[in-house]
Protein backbone atom coordinates (compact mmCIF):
# COMPACT_ATOMS: atom_id res chain seq x y z
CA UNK A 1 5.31 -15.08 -43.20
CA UNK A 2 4.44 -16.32 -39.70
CA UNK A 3 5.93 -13.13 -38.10
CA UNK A 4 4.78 -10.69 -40.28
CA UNK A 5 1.30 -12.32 -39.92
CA UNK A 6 1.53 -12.23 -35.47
CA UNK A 7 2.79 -8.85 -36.04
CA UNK A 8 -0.50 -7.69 -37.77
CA UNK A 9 -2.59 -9.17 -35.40
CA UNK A 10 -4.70 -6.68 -33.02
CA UNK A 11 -3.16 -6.94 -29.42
CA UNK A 12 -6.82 -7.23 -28.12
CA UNK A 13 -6.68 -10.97 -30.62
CA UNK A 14 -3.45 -12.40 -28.83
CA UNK A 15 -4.06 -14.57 -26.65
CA UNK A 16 -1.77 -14.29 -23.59
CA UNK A 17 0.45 -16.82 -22.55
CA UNK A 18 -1.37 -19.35 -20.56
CA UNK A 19 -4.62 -18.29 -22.62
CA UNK A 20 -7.68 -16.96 -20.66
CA UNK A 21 -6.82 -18.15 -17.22
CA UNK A 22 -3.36 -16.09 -17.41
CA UNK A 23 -5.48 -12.65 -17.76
CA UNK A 24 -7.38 -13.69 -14.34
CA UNK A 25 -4.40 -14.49 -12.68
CA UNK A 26 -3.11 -11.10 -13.53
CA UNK A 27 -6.26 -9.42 -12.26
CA UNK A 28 -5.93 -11.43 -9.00
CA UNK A 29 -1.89 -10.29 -8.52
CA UNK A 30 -2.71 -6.74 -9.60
CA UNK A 31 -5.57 -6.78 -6.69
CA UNK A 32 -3.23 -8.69 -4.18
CA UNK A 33 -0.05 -5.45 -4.92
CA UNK A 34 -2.71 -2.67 -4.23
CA UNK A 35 -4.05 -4.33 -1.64
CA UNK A 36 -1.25 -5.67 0.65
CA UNK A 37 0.17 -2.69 1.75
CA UNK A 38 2.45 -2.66 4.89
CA UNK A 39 -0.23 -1.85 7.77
CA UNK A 40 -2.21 -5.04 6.26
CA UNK A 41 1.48 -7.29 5.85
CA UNK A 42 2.39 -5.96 9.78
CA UNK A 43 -1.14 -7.19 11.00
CA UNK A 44 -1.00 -10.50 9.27
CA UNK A 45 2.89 -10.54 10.58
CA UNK A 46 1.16 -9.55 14.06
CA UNK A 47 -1.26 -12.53 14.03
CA UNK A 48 1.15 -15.44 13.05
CA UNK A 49 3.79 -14.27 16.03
CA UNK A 50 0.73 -13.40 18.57
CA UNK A 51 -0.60 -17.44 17.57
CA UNK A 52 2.25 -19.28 17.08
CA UNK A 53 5.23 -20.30 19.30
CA UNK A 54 7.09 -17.52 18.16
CA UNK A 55 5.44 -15.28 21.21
CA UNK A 56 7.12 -17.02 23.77
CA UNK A 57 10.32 -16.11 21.95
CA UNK A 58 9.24 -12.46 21.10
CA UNK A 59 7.27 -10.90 23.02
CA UNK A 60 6.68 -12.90 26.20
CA UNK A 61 8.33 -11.92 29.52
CA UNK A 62 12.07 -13.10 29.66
CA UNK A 63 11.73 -13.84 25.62
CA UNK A 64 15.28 -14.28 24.41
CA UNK A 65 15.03 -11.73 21.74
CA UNK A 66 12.55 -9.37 23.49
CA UNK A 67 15.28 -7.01 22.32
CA UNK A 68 14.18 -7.50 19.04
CA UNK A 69 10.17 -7.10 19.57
CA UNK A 70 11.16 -3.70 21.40
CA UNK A 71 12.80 -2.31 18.55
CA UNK A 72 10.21 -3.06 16.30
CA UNK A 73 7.30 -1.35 18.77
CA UNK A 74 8.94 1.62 19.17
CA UNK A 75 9.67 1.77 15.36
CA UNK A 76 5.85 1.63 15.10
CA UNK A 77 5.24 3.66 17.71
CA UNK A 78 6.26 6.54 15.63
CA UNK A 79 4.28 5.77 12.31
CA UNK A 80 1.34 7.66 13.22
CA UNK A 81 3.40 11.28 14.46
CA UNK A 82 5.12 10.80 11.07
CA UNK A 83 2.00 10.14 8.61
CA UNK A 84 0.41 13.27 10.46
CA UNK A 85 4.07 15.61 9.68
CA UNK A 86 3.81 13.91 5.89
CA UNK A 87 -0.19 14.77 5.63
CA UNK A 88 0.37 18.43 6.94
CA UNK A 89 3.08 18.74 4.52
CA UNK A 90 1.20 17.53 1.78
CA UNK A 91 -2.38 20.07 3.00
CA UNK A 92 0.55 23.12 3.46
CA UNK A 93 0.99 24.02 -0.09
CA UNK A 94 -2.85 24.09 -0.85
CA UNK A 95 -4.63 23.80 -3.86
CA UNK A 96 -4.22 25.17 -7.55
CA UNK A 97 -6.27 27.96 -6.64
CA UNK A 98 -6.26 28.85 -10.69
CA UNK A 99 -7.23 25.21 -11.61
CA UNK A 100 -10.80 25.31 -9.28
CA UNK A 101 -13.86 27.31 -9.60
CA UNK A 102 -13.63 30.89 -7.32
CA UNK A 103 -16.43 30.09 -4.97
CA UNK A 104 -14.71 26.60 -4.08
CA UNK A 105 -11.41 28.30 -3.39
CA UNK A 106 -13.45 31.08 -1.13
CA UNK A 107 -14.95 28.04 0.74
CA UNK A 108 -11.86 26.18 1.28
CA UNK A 109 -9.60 29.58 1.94
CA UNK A 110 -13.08 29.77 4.69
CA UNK A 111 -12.57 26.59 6.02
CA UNK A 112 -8.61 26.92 6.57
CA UNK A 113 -8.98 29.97 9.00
């Protein structure tokens, strides 16, 4: 009787484990995964080295694994050349011309030349 009676229950009813704190913790971790993306992780990752200890073994003159630093800046250096190739890729193909209105596909057909 107890299962039949949780399985009628309207999903917006159950409570989620941990009650109502559980469904703001969710909200926070679903904010934190769109919003730590991997320019925002390589500038935190670029202010704990530049303010910690770990520059004199990085990135400072004679640093033991400057090796390792110089790798990862010329690994960098070419993220902007290849986001510019991917976003002329993606503008190449165009629009659904058949999906928009004709006057916006005249404008942007315009605006392409």
């Amino acid at each position: 009787a107890v299962i039949a009676a949780s399985s009628q229950a309207p999903s917006s009813q159950v409570a989620p484990h941990g009650g109502p704190s559980a469904g703001r913790l969710g909200e926070v971790m679903r904010f934190l995964r769109r919003a730590i993306t991997p320019p925002v992780v390589a500038t935190l990752a670029g202010v704990v080295v530049g303010t910690t200890p770990l520059h004199a073994v990085l990135v400072a003159d004679g640093a033991p694994l400057r090796v390792v630093y110089a790798a990862l800046r010329t690994l960098g250096q070419a993220a902007i050349p290849i986001s510019v190739v991917l976003l002329g890729a993606n503008l190449s193909s165009g629009p659904d011309y058949a999906a928009i209105r004709p006057s916006l596909a005249v404008g942007i057909a315009l605006t392409r030349m």
